[in-house]
C-alpha atoms as a PDB file:
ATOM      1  CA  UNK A   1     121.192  84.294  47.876  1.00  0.00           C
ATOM      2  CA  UNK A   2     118.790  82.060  49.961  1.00  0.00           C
ATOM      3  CA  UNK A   3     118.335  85.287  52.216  1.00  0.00           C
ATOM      4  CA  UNK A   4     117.669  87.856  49.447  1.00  0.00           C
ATOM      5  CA  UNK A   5     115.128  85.049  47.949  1.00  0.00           C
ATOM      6  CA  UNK A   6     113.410  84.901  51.308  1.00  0.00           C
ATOM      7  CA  UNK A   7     113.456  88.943  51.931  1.00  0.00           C
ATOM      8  CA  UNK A   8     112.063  89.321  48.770  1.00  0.00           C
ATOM      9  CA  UNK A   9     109.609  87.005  48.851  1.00  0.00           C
ATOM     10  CA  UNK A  10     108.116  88.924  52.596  1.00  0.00           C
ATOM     11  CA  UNK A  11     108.603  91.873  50.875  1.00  0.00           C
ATOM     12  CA  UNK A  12     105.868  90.870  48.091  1.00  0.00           C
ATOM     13  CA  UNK A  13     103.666  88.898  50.337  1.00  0.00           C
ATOM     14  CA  UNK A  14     103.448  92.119  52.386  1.00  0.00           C
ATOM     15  CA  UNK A  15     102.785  94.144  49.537  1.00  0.00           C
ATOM     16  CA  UNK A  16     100.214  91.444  47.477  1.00  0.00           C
ATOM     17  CA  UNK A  17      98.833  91.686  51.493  1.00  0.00           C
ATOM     18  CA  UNK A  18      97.526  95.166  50.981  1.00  0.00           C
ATOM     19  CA  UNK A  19      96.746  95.502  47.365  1.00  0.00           C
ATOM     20  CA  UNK A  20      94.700  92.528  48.338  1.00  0.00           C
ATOM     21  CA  UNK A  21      93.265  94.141  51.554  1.00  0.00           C
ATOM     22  CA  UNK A  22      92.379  97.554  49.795  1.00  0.00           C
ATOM     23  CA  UNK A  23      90.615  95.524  47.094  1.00  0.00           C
ATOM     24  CA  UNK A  24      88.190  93.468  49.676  1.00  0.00           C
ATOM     25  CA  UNK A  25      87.583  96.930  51.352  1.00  0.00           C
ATOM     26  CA  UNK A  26      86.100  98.628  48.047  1.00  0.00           C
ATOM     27  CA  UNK A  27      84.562  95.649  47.020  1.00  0.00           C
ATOM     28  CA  UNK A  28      82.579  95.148  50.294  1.00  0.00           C
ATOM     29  CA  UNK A  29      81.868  99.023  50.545  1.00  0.00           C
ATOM     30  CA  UNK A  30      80.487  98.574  46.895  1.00  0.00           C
ATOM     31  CA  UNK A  31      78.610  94.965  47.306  1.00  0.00           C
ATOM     32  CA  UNK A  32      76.992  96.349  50.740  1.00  0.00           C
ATOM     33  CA  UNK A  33      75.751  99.500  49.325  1.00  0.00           C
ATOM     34  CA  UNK A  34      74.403  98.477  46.187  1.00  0.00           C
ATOM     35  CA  UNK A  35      72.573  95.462  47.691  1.00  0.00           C
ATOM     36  CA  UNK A  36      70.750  98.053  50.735  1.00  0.00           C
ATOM     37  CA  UNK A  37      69.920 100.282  47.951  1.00  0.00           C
ATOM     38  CA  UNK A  38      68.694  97.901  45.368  1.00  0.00           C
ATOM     39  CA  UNK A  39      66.430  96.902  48.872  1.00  0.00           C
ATOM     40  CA  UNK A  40      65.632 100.336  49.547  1.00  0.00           C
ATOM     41  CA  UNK A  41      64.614 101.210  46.440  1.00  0.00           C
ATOM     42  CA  UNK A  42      62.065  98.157  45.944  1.00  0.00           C
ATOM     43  CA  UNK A  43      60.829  98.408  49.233  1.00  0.00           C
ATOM     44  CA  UNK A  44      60.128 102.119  49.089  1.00  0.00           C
ATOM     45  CA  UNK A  45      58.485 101.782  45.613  1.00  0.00           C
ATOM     46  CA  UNK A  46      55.968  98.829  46.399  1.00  0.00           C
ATOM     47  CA  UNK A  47      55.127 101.342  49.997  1.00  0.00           C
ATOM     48  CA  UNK A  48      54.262 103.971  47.084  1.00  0.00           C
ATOM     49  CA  UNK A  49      52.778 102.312  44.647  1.00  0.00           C
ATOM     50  CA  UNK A  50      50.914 100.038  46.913  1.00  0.00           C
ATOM     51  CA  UNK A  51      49.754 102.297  49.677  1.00  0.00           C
ATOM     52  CA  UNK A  52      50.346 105.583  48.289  1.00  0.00           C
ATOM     53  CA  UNK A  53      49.060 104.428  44.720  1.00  0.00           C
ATOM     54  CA  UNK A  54      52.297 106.237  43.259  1.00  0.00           C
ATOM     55  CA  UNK A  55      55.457 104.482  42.181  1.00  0.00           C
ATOM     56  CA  UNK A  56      58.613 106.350  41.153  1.00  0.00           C
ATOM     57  CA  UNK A  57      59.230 106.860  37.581  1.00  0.00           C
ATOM     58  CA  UNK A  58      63.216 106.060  38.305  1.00  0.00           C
ATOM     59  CA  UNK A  59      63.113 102.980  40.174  1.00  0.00           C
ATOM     60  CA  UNK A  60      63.618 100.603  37.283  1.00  0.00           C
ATOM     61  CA  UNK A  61      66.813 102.364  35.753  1.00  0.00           C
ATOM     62  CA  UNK A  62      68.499 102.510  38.948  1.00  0.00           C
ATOM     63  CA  UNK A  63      67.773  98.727  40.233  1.00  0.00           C
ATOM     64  CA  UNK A  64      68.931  98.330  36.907  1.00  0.00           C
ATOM     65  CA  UNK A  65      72.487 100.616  37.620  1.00  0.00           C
ATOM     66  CA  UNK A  66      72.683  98.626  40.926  1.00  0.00           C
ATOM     67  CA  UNK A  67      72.406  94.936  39.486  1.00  0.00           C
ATOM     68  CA  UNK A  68      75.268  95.921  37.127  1.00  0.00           C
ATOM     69  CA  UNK A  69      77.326  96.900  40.005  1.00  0.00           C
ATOM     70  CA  UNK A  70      76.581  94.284  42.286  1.00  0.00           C
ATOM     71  CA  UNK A  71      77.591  91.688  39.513  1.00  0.00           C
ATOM     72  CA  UNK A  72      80.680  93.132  38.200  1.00  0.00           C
ATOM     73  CA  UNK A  73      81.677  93.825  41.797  1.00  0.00           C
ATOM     74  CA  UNK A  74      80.865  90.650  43.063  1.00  0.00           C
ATOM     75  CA  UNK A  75      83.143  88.963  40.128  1.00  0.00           C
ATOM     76  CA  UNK A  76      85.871  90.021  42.322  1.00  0.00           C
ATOM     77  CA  UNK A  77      84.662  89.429  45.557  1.00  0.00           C
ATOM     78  CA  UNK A  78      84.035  85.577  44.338  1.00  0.00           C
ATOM     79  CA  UNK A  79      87.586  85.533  42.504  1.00  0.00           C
ATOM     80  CA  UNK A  80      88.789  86.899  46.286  1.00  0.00           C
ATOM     81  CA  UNK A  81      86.725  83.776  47.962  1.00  0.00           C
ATOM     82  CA  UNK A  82      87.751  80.754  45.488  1.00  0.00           C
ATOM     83  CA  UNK A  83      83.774  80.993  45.092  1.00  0.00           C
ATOM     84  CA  UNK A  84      84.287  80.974  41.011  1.00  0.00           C
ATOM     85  CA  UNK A  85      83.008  78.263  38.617  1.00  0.00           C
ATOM     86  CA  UNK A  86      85.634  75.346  38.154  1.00  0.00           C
ATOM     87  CA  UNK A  87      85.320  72.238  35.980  1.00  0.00           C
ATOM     88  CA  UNK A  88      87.891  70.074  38.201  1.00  0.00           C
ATOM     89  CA  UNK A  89      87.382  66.824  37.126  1.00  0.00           C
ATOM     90  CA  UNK A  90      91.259  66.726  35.328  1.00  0.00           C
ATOM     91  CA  UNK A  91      92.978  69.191  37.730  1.00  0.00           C
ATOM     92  CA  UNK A  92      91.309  66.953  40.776  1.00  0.00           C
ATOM     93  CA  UNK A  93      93.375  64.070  39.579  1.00  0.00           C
ATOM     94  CA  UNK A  94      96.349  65.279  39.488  1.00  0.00           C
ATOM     95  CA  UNK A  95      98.959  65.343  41.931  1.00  0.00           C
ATOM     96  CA  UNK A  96     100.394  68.530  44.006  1.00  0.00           C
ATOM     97  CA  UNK A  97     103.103  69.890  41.983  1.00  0.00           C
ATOM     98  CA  UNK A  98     100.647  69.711  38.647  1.00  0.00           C
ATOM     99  CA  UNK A  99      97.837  71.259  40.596  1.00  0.00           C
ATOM    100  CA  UNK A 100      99.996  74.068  41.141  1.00  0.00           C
ATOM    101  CA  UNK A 101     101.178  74.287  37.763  1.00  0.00           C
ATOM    102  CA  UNK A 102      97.792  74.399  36.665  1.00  0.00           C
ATOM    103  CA  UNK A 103      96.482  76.716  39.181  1.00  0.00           C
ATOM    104  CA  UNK A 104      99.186  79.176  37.584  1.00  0.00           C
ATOM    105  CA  UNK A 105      98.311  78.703  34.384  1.00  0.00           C
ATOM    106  CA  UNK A 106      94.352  78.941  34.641  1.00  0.00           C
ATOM    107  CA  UNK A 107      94.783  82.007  36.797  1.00  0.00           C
ATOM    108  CA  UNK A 108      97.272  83.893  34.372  1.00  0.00           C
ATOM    109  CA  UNK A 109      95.029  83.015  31.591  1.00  0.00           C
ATOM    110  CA  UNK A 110      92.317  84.332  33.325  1.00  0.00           C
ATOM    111  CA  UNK A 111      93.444  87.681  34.132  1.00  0.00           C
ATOM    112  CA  UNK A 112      94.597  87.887  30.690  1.00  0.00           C
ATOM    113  CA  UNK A 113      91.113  87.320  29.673  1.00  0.00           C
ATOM    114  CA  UNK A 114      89.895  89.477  32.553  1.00  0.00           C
ATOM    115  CA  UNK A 115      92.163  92.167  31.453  1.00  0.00           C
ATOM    116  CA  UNK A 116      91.049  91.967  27.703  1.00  0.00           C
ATOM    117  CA  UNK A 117      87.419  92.162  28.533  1.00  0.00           C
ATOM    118  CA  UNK A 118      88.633  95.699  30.762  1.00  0.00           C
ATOM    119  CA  UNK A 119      89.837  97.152  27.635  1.00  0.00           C
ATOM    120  CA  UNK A 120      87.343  96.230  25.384  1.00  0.00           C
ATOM    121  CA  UNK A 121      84.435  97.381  28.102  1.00  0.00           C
ATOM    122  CA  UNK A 122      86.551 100.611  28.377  1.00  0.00           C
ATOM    123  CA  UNK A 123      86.201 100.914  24.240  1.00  0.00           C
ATOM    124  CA  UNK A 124      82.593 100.301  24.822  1.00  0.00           C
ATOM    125  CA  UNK A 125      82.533 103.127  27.483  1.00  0.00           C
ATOM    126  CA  UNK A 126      84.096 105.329  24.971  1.00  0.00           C
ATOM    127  CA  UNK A 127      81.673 104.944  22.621  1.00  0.00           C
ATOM    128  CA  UNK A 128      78.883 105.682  24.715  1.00  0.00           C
ATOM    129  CA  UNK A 129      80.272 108.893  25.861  1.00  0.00           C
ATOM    130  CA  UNK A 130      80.763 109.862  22.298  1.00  0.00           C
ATOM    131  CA  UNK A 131      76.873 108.754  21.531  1.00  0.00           C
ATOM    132  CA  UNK A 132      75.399 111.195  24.312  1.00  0.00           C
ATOM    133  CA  UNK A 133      72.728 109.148  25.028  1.00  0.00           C
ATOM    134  CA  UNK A 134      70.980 109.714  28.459  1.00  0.00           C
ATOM    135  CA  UNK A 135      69.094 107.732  30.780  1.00  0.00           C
ATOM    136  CA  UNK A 136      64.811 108.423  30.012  1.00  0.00           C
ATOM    137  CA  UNK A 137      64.048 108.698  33.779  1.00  0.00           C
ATOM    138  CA  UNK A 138      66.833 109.806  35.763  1.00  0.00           C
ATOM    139  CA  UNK A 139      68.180 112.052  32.505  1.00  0.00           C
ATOM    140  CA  UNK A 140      71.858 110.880  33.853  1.00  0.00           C
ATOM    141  CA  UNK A 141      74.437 109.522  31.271  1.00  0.00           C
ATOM    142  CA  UNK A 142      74.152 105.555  29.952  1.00  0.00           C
ATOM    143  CA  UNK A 143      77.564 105.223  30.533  1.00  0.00           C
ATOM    144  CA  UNK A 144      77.553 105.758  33.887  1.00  0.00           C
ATOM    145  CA  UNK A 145      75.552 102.603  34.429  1.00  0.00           C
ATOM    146  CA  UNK A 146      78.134 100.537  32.466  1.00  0.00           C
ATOM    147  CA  UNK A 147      81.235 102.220  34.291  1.00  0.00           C
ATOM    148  CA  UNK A 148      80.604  99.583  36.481  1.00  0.00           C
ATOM    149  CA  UNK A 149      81.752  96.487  34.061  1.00  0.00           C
ATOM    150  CA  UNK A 150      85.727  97.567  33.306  1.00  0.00           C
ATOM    151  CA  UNK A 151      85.837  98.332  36.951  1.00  0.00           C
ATOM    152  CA  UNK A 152      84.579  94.912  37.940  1.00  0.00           C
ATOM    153  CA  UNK A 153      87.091  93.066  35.181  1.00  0.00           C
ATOM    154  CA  UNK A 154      89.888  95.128  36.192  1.00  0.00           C
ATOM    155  CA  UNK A 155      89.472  94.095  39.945  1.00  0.00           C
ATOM    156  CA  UNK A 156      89.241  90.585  38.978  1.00  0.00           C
ATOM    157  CA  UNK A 157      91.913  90.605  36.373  1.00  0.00           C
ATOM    158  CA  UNK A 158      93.928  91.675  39.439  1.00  0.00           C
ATOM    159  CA  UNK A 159      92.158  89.069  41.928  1.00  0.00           C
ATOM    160  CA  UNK A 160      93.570  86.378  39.354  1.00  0.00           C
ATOM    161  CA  UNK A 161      96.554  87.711  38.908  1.00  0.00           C
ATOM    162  CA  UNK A 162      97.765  87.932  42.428  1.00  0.00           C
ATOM    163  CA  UNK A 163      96.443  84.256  43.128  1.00  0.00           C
ATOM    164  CA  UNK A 164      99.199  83.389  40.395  1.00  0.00           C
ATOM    165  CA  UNK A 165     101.613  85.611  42.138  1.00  0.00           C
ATOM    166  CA  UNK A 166     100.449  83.550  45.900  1.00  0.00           C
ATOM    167  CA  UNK A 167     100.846  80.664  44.179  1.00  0.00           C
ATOM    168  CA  UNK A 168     104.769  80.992  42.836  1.00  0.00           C
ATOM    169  CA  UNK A 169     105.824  82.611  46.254  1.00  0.00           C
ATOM    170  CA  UNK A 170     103.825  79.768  48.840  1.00  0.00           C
ATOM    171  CA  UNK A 171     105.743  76.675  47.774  1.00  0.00           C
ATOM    172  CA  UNK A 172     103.984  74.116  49.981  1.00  0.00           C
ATOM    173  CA  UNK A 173     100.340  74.647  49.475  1.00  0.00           C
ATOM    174  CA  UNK A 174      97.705  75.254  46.318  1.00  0.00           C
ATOM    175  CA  UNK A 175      95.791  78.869  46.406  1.00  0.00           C
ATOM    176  CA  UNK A 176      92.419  79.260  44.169  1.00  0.00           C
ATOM    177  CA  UNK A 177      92.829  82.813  45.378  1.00  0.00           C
ATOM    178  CA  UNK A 178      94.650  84.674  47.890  1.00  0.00           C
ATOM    179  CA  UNK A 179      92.945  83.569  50.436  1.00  0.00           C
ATOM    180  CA  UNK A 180      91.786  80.131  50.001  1.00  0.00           C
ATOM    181  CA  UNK A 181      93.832  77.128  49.871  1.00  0.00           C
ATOM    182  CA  UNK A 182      92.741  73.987  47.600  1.00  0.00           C
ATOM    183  CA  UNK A 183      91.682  71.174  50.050  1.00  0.00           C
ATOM    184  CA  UNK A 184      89.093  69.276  50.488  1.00  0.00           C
ATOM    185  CA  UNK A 185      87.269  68.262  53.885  1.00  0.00           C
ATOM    186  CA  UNK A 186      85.737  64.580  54.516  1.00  0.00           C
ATOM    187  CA  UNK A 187      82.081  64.965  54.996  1.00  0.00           C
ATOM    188  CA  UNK A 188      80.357  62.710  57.862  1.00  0.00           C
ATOM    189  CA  UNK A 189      77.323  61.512  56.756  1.00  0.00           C
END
């Protein structure tokens, strides 16, 4: 039985492994590009406007396309890192076994949350569709700048839920994600 427990237990590391790895690959292809093109984009349209006494007409709307993708991409990327907001003061004080109790039960209610606010940002999406409204400048969709948001909770819902999964199959130590382990380091000073 001890066997099967321990096959199984590879067996899902292996496979939380690459969901995980495929997740940090889109998220840093997504982060990278929208953050050089958000650059790009500025850059180029103070040159025009500055030297050239032209700026583009489009420049707003899509910094504005690439500020909703770099947030709801980087929710992810910071639920991959452990980088998310925590008020610790309670969970600090407790000892191992609770912390990992707790770290189990924040993350599963989290990527319940995470997995709500998907659905109800895909209902959103749905309705713009239906409305037709269009971008003034580039004349592209509005929902294509929010497609952005359910893909950004449904990667974190996932982040969060695969910490909780990390968390009941690594019995020793405490994961904020699937990647970081909950220690602290003594500061010199």
């Amino acid at each position: 039985m001890k066997y099967y427990f321990n096959k199984t237990s590879k067996t899902l590391q292996v496979l939380l492994d690459k969901v995980d790895n495929t997740l940090s690959k889109i998220e840093s292809i997504l982060l990278g590009l929208g953050v050089i093109l958000m650059a790009l984009n500025t850059i180029i349209n103070v040159i025009g406007r500055f030297v050239f006494n032209h700026s583009f007409f489009f420049s707003a709307e899509l910094n504005r396309i690439l500020i909703i993708l770099i947030t709801f991409a980087g929710m992810g990327y910071a639920a991959r890192r452990g980088r998310h907001i925590r008020m610790s003061a309670i969970y600090d004080a407790l000892p191992k076994k609770l912390k990992k109790i707790f770290m189990i039960f924040i993350c599963l209610i989290t990527s319940f949350v995470m997995f709500s606010l998907f659905y109800f940002s895909l209902d959103y999406i749905n309705k713009l569709i239906i409305s037709g409204r269009i971008l003034p400048s580039l004349q592209i969709p509005v929902y294509i700048t929010y497609i952005w948001v359910p893909i950004g909770f449904f990667i974190t819902a996932i982040q969060y839920f695969l910490t909780v999964i990390k968390n009941i199959i690594e019995k020793d130590d405490v994961y904020l994600s699937t990647e970081v382990i909950d220690e602290y380091h003594d500061v010199d000073v």
